[in-house]
C-alpha atoms as a PDB file:
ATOM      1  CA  UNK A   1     159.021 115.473 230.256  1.00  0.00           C
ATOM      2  CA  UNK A   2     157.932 119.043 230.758  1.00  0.00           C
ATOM      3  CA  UNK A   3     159.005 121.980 228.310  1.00  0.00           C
ATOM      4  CA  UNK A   4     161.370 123.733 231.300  1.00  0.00           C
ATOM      5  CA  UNK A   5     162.710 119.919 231.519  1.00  0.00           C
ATOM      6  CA  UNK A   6     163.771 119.853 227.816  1.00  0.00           C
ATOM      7  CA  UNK A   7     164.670 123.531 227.799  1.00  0.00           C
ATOM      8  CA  UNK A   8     167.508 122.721 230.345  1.00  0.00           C
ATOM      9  CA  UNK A   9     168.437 119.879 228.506  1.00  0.00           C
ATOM     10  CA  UNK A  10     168.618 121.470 225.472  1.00  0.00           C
ATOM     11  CA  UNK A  11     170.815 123.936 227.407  1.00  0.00           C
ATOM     12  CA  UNK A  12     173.007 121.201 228.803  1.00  0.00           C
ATOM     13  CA  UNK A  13     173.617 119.638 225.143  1.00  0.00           C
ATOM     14  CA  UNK A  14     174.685 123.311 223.610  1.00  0.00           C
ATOM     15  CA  UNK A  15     177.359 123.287 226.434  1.00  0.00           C
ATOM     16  CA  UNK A  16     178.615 119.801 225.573  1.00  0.00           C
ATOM     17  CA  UNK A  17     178.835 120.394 221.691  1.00  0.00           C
ATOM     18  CA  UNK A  18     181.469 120.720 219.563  1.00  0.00           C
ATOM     19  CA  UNK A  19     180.837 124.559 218.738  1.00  0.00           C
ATOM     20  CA  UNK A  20     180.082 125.573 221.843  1.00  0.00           C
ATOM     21  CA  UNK A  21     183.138 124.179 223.384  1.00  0.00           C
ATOM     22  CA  UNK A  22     186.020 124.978 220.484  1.00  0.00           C
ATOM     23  CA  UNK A  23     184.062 129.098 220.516  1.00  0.00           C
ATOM     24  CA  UNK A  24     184.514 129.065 224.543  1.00  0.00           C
ATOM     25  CA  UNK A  25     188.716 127.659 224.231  1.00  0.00           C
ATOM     26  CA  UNK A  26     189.745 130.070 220.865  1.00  0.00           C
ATOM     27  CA  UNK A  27     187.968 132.841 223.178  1.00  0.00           C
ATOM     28  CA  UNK A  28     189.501 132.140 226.232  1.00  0.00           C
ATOM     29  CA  UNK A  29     193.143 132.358 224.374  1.00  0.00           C
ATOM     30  CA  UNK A  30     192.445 135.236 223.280  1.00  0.00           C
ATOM     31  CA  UNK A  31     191.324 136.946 226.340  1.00  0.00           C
ATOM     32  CA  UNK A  32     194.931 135.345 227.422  1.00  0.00           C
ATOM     33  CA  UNK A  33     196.851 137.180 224.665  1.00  0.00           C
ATOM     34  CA  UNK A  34     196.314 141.386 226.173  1.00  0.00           C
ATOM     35  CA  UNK A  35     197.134 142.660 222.282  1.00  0.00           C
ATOM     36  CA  UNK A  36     194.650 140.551 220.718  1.00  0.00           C
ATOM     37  CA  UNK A  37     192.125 141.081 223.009  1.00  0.00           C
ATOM     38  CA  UNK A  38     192.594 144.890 223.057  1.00  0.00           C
ATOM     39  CA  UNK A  39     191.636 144.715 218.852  1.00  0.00           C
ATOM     40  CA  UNK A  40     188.976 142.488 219.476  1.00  0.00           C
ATOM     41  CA  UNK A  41     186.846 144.772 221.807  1.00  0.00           C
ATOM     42  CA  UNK A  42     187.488 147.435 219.710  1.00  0.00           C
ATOM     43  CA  UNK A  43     186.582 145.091 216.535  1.00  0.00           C
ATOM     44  CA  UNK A  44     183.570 144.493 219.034  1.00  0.00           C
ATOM     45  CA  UNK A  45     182.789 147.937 219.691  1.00  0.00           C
ATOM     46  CA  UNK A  46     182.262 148.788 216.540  1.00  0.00           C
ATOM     47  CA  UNK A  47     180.199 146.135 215.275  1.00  0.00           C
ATOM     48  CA  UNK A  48     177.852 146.721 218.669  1.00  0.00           C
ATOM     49  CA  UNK A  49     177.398 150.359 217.622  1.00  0.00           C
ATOM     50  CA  UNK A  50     176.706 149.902 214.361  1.00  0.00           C
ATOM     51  CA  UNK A  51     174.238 146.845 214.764  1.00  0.00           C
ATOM     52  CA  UNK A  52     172.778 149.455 217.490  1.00  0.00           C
ATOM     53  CA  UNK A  53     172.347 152.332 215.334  1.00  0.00           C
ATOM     54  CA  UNK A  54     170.863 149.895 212.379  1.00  0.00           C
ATOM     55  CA  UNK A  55     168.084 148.518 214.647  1.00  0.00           C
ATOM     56  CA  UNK A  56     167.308 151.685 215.992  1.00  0.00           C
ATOM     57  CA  UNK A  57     166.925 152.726 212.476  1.00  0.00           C
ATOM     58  CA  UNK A  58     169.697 154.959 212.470  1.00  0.00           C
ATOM     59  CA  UNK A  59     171.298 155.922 208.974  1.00  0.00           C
ATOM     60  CA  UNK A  60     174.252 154.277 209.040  1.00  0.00           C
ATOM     61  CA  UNK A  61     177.571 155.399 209.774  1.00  0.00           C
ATOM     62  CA  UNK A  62     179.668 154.825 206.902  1.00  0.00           C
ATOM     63  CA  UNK A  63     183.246 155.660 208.386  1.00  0.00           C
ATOM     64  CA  UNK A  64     182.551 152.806 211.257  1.00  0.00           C
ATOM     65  CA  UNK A  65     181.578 150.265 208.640  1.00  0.00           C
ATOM     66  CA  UNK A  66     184.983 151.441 206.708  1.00  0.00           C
ATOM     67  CA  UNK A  67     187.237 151.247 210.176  1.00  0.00           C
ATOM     68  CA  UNK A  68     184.796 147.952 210.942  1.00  0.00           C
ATOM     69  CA  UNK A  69     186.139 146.228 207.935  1.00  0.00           C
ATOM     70  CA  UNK A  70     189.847 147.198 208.407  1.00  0.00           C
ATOM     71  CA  UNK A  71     189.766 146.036 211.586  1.00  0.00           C
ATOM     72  CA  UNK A  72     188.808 142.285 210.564  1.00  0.00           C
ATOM     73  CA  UNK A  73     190.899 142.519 207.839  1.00  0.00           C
ATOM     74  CA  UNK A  74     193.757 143.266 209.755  1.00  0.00           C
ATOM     75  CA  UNK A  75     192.393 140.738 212.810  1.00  0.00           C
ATOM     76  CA  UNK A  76     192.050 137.656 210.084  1.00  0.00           C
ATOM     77  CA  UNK A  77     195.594 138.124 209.512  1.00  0.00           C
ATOM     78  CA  UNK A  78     196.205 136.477 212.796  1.00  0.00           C
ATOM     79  CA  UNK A  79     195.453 132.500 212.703  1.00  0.00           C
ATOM     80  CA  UNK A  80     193.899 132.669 215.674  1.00  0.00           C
ATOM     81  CA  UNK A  81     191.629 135.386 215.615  1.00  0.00           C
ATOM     82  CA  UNK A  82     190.837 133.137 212.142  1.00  0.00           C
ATOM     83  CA  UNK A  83     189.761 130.170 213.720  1.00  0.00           C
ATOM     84  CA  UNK A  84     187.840 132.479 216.643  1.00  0.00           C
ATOM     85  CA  UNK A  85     185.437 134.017 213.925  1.00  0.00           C
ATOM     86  CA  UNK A  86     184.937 131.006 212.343  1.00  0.00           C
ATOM     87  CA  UNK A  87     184.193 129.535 215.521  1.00  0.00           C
ATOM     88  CA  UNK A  88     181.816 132.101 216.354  1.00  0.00           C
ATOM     89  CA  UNK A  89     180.029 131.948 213.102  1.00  0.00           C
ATOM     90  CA  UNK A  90     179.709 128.153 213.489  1.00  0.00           C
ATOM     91  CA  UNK A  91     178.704 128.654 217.423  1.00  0.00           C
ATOM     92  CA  UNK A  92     175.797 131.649 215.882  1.00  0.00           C
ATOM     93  CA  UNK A  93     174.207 129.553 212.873  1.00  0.00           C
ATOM     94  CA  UNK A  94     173.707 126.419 215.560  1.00  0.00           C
ATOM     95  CA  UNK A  95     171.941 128.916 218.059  1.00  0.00           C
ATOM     96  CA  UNK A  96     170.247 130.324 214.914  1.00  0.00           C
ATOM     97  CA  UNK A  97     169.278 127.226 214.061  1.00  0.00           C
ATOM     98  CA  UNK A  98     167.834 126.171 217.251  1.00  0.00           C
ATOM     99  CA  UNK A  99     165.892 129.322 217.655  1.00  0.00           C
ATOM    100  CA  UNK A 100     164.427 128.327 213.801  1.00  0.00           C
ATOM    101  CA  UNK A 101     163.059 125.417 215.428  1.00  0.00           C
ATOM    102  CA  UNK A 102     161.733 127.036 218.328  1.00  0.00           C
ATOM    103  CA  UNK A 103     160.054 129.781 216.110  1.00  0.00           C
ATOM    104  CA  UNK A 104     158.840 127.346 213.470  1.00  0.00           C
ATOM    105  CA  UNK A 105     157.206 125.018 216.263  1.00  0.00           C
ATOM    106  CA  UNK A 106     154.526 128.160 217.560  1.00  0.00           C
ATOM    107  CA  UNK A 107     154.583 130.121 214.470  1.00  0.00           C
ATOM    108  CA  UNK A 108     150.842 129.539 213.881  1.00  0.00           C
ATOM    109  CA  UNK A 109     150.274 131.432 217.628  1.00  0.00           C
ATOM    110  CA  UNK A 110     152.605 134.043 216.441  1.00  0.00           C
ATOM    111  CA  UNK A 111     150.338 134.950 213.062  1.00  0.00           C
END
C-alpha cells in the first residue's frame, strides 16, 4: 500500500468514527436552530480574531477575550450547544492526535 493509499484511508476511517460523526449531527442541529446559530458565529468570530491576532503576534485584545468568555458562558447554558463543544473538543484532540503521529513518524527529517 502506498502512503496516498493509506492517507485516503485514514481519511475514510475519520469520517466513519464516532467523533467525527456525533461533531457533524450536534452541528448540523444547530445550523437548524437560526438563534443558536446566530451566537455561535459570533462565539466563532471572536475566537477566529483573537487566535488571528495571537499568531500574528498581536498583543492581545483583552475586551474580546472578556466578551469571548461571556459568550460560552452564556452558550453552555444551552444543552446542546453543551454537547456541540464537547463534541468538538473530542472531534480536535483525535485530529490532534493523528497529526502527533504523523509529526512524530518524520520528526528526525524535520530537526
Amino acid at each position: 500500500m502506498n502512503v496516498y493509499d493509506t492517507a485516503n484511508k485514514l481519511a475514510y476511517e475519520i469520517k466513519q468514527c464516532e467523533e467525527y460523526n456525533n461533531y457533524k449531527k450536534l452541528k448540523k442541529e444547530i445550523k437548524e436552530n437560526p438563534e443558536l446559530k446566530q451566537k455561535l458565529d459570533n462565539f466563532e468570530k471572536l475566537r477566529y480574531e483573537i487566535q488571528l491576532a495571537s499568531i500574528q503576534g498581536l498583543e492581545q485584545d483583552n475586551k474580546k477575550a472578556e466578551d469571548m468568555q461571556k459568550e460560552y458562558i452564556e452558550l453552555i447554558q444551552n444543552e446542546s450547544m453543551k454537547k456541540y463543544f464537547d463534541a468538538e473538543l473530542k472531534f480536535n484532540v483525535l485530529l490532534t492526535d493523528v497529526n502527533k503521529i504523523i509529526a512524530d513518524a518524520v520528526q528526525e527529517l524535520i530537526k
